[in-house]
PDB file of N, CA and C in Angstrom:
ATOM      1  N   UNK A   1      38.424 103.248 179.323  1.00  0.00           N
ATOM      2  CA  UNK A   1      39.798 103.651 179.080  1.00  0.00           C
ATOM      3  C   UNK A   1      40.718 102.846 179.996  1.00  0.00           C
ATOM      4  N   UNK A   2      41.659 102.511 179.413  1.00  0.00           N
ATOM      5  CA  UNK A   2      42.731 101.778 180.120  1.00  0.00           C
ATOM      6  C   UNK A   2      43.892 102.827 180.474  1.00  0.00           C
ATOM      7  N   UNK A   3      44.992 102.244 181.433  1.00  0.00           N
ATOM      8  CA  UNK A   3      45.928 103.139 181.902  1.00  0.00           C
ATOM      9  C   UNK A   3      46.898 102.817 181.154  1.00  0.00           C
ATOM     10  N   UNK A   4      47.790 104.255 180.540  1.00  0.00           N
ATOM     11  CA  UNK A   4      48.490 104.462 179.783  1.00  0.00           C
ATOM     12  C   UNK A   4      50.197 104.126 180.253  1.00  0.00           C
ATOM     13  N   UNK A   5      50.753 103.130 179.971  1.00  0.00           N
ATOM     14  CA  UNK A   5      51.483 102.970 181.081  1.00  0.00           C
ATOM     15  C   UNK A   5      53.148 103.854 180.487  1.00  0.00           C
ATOM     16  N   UNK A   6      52.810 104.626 179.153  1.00  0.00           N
ATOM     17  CA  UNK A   6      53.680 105.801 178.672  1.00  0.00           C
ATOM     18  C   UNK A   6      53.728 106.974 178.786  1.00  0.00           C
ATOM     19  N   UNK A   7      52.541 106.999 179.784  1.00  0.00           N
ATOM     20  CA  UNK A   7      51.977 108.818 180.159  1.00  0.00           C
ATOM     21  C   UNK A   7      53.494 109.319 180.646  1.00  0.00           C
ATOM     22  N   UNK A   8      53.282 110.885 180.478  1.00  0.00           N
ATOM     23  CA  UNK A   8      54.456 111.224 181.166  1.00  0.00           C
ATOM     24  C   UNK A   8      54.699 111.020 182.771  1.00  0.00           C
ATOM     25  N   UNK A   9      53.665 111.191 183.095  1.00  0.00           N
ATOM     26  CA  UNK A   9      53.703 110.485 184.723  1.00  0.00           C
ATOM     27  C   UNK A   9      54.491 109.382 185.083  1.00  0.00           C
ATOM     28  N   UNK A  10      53.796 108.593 183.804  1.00  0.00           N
ATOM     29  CA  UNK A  10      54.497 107.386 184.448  1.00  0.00           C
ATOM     30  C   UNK A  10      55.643 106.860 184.072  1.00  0.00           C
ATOM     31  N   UNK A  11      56.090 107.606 183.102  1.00  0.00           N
ATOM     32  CA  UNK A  11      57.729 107.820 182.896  1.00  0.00           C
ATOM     33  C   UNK A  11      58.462 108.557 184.255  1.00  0.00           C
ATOM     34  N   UNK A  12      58.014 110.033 184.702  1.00  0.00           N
ATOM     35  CA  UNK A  12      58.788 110.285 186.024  1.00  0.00           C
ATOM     36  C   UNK A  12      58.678 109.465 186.673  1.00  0.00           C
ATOM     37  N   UNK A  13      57.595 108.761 187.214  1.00  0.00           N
ATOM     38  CA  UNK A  13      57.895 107.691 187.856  1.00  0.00           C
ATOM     39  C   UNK A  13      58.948 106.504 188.021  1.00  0.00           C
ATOM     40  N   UNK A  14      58.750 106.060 186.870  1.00  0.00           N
ATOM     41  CA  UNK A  14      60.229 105.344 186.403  1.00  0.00           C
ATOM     42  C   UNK A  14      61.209 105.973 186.149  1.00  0.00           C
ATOM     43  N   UNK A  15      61.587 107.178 186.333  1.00  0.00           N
ATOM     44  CA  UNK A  15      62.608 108.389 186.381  1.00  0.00           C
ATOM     45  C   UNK A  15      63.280 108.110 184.743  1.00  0.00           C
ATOM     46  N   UNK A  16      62.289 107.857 184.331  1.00  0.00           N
ATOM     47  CA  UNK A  16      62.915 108.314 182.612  1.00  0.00           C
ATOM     48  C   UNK A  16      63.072 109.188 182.137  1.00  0.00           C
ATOM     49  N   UNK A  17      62.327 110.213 182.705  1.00  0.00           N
ATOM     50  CA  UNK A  17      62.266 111.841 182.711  1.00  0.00           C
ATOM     51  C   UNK A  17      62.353 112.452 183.747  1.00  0.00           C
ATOM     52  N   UNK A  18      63.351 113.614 183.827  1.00  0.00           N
ATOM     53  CA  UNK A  18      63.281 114.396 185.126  1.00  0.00           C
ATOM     54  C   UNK A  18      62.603 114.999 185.879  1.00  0.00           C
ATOM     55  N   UNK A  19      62.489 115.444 186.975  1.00  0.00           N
ATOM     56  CA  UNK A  19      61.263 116.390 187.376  1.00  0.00           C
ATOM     57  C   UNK A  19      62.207 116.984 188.687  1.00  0.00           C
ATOM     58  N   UNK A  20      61.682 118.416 188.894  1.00  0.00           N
ATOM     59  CA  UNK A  20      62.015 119.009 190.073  1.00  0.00           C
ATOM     60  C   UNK A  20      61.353 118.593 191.128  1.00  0.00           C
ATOM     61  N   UNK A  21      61.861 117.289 191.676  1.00  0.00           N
ATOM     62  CA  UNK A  21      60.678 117.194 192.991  1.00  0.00           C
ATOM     63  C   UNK A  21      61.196 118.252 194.108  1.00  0.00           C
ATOM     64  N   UNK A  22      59.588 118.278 194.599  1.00  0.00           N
ATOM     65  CA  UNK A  22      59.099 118.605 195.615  1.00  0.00           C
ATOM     66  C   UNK A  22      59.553 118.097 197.347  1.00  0.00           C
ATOM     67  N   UNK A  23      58.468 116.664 196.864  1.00  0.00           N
ATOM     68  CA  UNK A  23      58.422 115.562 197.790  1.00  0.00           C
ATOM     69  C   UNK A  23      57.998 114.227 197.323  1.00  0.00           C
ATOM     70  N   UNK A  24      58.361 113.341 197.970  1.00  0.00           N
ATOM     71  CA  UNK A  24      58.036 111.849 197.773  1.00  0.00           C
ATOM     72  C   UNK A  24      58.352 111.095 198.806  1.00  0.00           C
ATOM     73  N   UNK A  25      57.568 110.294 199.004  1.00  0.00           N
ATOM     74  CA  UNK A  25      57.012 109.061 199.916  1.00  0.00           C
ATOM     75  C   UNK A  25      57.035 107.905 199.061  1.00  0.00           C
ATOM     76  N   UNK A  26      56.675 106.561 199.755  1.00  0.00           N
ATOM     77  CA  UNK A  26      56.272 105.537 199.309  1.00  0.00           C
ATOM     78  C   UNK A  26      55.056 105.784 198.282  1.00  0.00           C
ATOM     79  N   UNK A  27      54.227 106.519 198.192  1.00  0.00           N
ATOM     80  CA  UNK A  27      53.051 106.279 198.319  1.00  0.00           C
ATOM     81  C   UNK A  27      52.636 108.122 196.480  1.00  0.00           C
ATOM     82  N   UNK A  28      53.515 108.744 197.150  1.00  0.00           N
ATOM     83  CA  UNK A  28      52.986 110.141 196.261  1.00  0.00           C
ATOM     84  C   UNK A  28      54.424 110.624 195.855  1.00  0.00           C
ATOM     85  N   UNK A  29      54.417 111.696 194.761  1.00  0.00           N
ATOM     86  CA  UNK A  29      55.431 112.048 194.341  1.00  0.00           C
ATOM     87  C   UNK A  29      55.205 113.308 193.578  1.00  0.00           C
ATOM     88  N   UNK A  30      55.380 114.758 194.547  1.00  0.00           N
ATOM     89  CA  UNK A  30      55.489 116.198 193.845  1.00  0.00           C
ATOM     90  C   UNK A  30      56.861 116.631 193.312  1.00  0.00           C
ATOM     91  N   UNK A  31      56.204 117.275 192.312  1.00  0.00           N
ATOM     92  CA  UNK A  31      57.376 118.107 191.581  1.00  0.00           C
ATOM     93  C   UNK A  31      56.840 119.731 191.031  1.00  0.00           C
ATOM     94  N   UNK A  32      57.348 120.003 190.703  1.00  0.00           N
ATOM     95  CA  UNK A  32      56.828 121.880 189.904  1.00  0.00           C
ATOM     96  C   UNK A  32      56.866 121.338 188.480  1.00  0.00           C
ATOM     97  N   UNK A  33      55.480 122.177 188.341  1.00  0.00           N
ATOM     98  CA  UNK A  33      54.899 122.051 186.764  1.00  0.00           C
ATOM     99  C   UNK A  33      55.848 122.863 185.601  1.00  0.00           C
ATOM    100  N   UNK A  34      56.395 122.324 184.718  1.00  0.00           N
ATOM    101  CA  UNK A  34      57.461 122.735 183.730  1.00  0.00           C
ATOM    102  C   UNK A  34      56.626 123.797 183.135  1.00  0.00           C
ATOM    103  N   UNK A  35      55.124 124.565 183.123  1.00  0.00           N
ATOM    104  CA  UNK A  35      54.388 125.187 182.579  1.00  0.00           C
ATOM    105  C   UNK A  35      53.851 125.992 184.050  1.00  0.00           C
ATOM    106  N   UNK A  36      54.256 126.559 184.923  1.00  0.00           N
ATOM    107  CA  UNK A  36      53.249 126.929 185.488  1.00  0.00           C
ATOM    108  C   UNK A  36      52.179 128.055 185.424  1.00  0.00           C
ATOM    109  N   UNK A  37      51.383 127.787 186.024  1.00  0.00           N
ATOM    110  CA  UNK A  37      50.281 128.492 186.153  1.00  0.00           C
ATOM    111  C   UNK A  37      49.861 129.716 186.895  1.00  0.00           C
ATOM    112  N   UNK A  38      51.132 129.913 188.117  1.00  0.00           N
ATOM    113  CA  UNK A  38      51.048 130.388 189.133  1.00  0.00           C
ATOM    114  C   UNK A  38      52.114 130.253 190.015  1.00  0.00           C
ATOM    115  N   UNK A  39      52.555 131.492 190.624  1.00  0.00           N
ATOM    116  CA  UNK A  39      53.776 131.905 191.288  1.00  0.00           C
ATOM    117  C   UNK A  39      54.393 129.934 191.770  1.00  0.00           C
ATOM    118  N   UNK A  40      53.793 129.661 192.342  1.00  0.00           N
ATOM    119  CA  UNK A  40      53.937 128.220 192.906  1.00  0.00           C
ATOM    120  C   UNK A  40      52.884 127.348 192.089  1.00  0.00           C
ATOM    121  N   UNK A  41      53.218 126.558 191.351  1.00  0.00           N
ATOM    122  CA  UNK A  41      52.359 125.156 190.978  1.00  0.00           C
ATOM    123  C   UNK A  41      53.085 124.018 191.106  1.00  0.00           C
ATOM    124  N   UNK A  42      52.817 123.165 192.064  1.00  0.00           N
ATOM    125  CA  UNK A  42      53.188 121.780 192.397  1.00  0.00           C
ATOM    126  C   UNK A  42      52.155 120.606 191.320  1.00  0.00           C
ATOM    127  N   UNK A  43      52.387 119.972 191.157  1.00  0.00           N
ATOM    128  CA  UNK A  43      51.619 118.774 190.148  1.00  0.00           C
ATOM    129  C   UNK A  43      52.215 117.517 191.916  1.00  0.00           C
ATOM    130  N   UNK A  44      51.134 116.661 192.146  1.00  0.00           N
ATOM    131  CA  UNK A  44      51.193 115.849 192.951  1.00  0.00           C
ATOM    132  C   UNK A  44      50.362 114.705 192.178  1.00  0.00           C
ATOM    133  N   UNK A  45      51.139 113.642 192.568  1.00  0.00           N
ATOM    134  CA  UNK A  45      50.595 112.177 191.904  1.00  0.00           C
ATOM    135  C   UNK A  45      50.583 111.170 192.901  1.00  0.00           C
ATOM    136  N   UNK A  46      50.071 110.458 192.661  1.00  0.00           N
ATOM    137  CA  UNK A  46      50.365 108.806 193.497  1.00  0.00           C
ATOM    138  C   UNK A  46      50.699 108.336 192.284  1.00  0.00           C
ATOM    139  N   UNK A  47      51.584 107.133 193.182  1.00  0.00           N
ATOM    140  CA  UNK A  47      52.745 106.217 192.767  1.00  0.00           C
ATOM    141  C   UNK A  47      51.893 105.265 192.106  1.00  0.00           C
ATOM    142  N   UNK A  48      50.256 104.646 192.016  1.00  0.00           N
ATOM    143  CA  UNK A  48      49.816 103.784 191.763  1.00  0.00           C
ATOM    144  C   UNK A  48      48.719 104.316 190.420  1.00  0.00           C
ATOM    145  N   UNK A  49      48.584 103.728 189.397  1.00  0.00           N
ATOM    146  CA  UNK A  49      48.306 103.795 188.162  1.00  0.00           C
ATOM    147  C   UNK A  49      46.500 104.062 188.215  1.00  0.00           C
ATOM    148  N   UNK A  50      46.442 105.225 188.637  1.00  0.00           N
ATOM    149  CA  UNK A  50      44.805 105.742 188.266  1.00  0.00           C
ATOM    150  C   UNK A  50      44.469 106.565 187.600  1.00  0.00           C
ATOM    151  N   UNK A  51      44.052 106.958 186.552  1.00  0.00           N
ATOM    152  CA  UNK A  51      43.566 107.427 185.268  1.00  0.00           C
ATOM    153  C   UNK A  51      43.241 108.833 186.056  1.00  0.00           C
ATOM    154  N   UNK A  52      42.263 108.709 186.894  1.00  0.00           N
ATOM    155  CA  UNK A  52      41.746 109.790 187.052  1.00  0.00           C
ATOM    156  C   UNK A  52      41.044 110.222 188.249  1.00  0.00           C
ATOM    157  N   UNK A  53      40.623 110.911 188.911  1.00  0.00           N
ATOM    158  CA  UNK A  53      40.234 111.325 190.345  1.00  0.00           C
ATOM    159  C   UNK A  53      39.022 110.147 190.065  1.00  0.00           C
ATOM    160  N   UNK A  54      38.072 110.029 189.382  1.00  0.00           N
ATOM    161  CA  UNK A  54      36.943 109.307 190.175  1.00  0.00           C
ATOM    162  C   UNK A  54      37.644 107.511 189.596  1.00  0.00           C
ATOM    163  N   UNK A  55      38.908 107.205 188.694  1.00  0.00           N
ATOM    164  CA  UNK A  55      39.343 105.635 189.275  1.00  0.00           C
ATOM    165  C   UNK A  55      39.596 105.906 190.113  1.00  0.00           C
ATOM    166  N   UNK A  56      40.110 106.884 191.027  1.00  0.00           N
ATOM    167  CA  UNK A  56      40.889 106.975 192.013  1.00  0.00           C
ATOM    168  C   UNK A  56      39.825 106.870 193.056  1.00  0.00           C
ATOM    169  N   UNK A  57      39.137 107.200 193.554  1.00  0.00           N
ATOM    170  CA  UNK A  57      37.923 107.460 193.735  1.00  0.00           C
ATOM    171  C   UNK A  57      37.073 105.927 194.436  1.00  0.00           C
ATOM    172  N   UNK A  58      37.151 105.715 193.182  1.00  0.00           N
ATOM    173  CA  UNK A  58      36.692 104.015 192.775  1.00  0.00           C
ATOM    174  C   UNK A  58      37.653 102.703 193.079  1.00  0.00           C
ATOM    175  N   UNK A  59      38.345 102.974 192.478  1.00  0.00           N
ATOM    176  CA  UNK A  59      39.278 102.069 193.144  1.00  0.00           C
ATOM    177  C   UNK A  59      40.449 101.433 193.843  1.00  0.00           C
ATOM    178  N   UNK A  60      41.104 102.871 194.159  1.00  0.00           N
ATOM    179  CA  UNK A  60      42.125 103.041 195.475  1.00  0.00           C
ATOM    180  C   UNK A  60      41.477 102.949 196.830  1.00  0.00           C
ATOM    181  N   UNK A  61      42.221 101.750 197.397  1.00  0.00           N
ATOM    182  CA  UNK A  61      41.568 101.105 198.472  1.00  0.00           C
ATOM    183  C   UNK A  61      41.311 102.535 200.085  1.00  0.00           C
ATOM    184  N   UNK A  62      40.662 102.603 200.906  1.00  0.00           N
ATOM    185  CA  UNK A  62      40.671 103.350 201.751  1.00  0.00           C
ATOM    186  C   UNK A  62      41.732 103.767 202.328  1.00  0.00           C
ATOM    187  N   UNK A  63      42.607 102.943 202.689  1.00  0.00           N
ATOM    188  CA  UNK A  63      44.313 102.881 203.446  1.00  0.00           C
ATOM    189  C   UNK A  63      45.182 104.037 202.432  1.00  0.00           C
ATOM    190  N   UNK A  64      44.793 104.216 201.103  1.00  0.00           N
ATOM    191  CA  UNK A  64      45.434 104.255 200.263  1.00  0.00           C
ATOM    192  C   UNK A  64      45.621 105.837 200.047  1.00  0.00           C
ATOM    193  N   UNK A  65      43.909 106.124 200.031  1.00  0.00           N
ATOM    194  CA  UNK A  65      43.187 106.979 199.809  1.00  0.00           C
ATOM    195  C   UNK A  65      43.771 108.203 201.162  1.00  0.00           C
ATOM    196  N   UNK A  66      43.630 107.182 202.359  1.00  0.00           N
ATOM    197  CA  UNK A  66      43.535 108.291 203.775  1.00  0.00           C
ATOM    198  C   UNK A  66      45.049 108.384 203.665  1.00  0.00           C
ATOM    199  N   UNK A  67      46.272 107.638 202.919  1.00  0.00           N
ATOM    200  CA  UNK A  67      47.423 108.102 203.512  1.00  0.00           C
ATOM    201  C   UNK A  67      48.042 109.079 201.774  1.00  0.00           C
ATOM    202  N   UNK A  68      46.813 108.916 200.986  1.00  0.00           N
ATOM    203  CA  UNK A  68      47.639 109.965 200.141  1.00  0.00           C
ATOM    204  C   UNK A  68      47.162 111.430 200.157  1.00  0.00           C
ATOM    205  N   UNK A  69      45.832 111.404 200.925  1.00  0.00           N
ATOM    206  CA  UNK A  69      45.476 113.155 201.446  1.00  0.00           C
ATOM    207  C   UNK A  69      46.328 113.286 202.662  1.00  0.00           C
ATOM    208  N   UNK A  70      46.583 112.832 203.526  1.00  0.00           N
ATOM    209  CA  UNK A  70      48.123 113.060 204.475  1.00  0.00           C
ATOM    210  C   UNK A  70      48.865 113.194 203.497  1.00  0.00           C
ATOM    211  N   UNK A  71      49.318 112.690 202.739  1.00  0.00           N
ATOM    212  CA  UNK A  71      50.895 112.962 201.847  1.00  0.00           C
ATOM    213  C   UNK A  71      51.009 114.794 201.491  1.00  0.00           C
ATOM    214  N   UNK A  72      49.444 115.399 200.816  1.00  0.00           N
ATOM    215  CA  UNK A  72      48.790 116.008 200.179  1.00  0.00           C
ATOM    216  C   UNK A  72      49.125 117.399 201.206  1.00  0.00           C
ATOM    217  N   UNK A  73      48.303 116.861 202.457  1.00  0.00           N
ATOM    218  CA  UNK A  73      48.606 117.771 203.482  1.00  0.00           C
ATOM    219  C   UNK A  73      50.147 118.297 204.230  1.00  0.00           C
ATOM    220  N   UNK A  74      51.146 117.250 204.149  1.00  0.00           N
ATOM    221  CA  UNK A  74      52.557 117.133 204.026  1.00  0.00           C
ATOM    222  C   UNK A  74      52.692 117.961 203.263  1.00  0.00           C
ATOM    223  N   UNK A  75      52.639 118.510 202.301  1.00  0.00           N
ATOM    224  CA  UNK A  75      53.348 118.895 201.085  1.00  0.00           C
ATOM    225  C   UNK A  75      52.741 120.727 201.672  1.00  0.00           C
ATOM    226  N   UNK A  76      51.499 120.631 201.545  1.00  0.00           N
ATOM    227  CA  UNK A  76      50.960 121.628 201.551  1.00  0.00           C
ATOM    228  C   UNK A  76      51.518 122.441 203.038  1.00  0.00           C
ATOM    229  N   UNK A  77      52.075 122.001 204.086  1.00  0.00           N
ATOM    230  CA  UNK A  77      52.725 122.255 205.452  1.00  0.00           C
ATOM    231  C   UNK A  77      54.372 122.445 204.972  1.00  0.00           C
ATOM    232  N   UNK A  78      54.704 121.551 204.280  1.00  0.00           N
ATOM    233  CA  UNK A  78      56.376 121.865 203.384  1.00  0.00           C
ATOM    234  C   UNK A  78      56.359 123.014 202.910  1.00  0.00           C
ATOM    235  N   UNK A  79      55.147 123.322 202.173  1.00  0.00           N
ATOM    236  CA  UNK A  79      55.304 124.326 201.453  1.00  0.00           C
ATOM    237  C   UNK A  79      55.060 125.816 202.307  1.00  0.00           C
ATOM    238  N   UNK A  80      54.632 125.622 203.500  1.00  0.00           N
ATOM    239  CA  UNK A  80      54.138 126.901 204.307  1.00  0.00           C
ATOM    240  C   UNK A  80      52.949 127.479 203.754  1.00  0.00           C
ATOM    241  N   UNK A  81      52.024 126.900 203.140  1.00  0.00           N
ATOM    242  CA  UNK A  81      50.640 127.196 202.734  1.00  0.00           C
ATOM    243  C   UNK A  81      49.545 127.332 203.172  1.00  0.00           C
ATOM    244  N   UNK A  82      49.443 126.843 204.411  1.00  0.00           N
ATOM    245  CA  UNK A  82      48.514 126.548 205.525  1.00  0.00           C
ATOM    246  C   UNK A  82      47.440 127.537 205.852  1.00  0.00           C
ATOM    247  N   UNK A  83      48.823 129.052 206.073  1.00  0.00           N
ATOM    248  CA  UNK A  83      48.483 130.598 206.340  1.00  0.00           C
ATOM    249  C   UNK A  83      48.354 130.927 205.084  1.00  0.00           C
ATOM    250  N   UNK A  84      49.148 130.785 204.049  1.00  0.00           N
ATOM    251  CA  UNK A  84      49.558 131.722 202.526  1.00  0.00           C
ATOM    252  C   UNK A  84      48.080 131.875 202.166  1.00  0.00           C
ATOM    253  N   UNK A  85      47.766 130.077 201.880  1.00  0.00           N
ATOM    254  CA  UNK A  85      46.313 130.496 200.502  1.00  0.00           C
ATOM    255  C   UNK A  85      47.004 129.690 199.935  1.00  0.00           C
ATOM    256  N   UNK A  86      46.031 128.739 199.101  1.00  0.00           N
ATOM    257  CA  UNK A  86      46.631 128.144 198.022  1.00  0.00           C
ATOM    258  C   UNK A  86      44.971 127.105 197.197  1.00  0.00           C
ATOM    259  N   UNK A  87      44.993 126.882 196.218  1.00  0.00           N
ATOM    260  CA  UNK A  87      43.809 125.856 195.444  1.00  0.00           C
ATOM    261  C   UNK A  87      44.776 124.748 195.078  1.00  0.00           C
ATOM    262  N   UNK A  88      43.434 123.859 194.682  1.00  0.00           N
ATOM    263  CA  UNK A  88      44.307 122.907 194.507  1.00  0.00           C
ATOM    264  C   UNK A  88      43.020 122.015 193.388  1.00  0.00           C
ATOM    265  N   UNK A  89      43.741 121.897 192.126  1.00  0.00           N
ATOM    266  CA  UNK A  89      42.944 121.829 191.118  1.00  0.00           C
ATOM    267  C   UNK A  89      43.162 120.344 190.609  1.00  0.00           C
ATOM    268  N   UNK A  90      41.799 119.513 189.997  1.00  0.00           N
ATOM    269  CA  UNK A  90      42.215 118.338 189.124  1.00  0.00           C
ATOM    270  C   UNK A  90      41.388 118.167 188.499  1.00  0.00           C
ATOM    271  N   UNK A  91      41.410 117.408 187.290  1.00  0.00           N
ATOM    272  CA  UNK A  91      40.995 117.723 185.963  1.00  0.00           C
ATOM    273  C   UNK A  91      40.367 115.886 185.660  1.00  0.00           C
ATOM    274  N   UNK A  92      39.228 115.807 185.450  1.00  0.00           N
ATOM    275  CA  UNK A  92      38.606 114.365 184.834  1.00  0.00           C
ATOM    276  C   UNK A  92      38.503 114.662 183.692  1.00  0.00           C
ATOM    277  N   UNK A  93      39.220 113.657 182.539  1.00  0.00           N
ATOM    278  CA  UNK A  93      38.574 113.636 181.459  1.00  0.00           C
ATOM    279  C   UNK A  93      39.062 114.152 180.540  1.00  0.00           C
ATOM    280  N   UNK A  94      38.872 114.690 178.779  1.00  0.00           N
ATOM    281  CA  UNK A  94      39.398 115.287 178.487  1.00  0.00           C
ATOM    282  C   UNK A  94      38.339 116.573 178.108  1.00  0.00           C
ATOM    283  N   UNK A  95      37.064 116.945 178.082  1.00  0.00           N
ATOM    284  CA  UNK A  95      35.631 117.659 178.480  1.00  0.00           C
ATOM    285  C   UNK A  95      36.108 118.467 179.905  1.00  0.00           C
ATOM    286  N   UNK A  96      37.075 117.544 180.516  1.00  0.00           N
ATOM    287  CA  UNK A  96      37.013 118.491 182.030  1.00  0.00           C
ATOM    288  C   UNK A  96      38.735 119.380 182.328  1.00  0.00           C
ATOM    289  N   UNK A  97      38.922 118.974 180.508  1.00  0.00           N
ATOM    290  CA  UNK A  97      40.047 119.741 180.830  1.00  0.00           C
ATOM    291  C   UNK A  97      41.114 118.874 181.097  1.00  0.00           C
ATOM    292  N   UNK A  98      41.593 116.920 181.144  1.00  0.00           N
ATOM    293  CA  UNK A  98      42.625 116.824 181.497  1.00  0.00           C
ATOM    294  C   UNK A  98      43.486 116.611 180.309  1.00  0.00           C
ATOM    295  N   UNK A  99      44.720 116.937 180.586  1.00  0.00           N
ATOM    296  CA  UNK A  99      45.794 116.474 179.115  1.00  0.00           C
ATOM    297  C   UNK A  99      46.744 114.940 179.618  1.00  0.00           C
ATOM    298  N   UNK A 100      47.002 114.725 181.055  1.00  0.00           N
ATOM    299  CA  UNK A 100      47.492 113.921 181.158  1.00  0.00           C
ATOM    300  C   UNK A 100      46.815 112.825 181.936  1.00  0.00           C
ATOM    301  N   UNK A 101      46.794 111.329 181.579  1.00  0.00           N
ATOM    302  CA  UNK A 101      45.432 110.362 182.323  1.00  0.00           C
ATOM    303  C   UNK A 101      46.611 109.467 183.025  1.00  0.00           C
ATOM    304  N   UNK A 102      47.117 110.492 184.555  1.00  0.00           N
ATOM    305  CA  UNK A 102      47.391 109.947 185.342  1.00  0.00           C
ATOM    306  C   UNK A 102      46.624 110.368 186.164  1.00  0.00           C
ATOM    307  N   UNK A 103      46.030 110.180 187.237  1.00  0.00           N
ATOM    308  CA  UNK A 103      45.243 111.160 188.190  1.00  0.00           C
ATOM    309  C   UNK A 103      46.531 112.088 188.676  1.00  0.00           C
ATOM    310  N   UNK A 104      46.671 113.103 188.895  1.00  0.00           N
ATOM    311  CA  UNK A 104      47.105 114.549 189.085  1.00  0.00           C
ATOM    312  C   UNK A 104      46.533 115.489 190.094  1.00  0.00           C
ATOM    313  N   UNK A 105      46.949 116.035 191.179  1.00  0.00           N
ATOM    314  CA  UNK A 105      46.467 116.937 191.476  1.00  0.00           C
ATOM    315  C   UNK A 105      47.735 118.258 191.075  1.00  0.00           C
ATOM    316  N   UNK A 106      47.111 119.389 190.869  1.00  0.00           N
ATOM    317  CA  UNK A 106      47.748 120.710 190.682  1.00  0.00           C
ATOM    318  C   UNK A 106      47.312 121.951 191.966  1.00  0.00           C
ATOM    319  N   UNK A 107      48.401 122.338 193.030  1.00  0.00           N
ATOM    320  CA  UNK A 107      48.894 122.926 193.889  1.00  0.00           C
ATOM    321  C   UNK A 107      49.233 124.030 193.558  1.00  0.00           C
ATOM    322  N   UNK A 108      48.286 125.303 193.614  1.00  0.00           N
ATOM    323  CA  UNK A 108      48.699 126.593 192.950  1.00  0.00           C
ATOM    324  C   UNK A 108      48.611 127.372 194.333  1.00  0.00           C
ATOM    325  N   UNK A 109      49.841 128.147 194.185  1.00  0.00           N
ATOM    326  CA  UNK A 109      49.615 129.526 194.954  1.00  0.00           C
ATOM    327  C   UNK A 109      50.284 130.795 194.570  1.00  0.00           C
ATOM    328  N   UNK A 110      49.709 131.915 194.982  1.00  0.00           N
ATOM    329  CA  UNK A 110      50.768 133.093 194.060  1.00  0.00           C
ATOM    330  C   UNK A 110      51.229 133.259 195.249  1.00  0.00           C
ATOM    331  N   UNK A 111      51.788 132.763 196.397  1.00  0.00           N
ATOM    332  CA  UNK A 111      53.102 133.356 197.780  1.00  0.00           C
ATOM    333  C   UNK A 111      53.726 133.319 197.245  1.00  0.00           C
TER     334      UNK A 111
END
């Protein structure tokens, strides 16, 4: 599979479509899920075109990797989650449940 470069992701990205962000860096970019799931659901992405946790996995370089779980952890400290409770869900595939082939993580908490 190749990367879809019309996903909706990667339209917010190019801010063709709106999104309630969260947070954003160089590097990642949260917003709240237009569907949520749960009192709080954040959707968190990186800025760089990976299909899915294991391209991501595979081929986001280490530098890349260690400063977008900091971003991850940022968000999750923004949010005061630390103490609350919170999961944090992502989806390979479309067998594993994903609808959109940007890699995604989803940030649920009922605080």
């Amino acid at each position: 599979m190749t990367y879809d470069e019309e996903n909706i992701f990667a339209k917010i990205l190019r801010s063709e479509i709106p999104c309630d962000k969260i947070f954003e860096n160089d590097l990642v970019l949260s917003f709240r899920d237009i569907n949520p799931k749960a009192k709080l659901h954040i959707l968190i992405i990186p800025k760089k075109p990976y299909i899915d946790i294991a391209d991501f996995l595979e081929n986001a370089d280490i530098n890349f990797q260690t400063s977008f779980w900091s971003s991850v952890n940022k968000i999750i400290s923004l949010l005061d989650l630390k103490s609350k409770g919170f999961k944090i869900i992502t989806h390979k595939g479309k067998d594993g449940g994903q609808e959109v082939f940007h890699f995604h993580l989803h940030l649920l908490s009922d605080s």
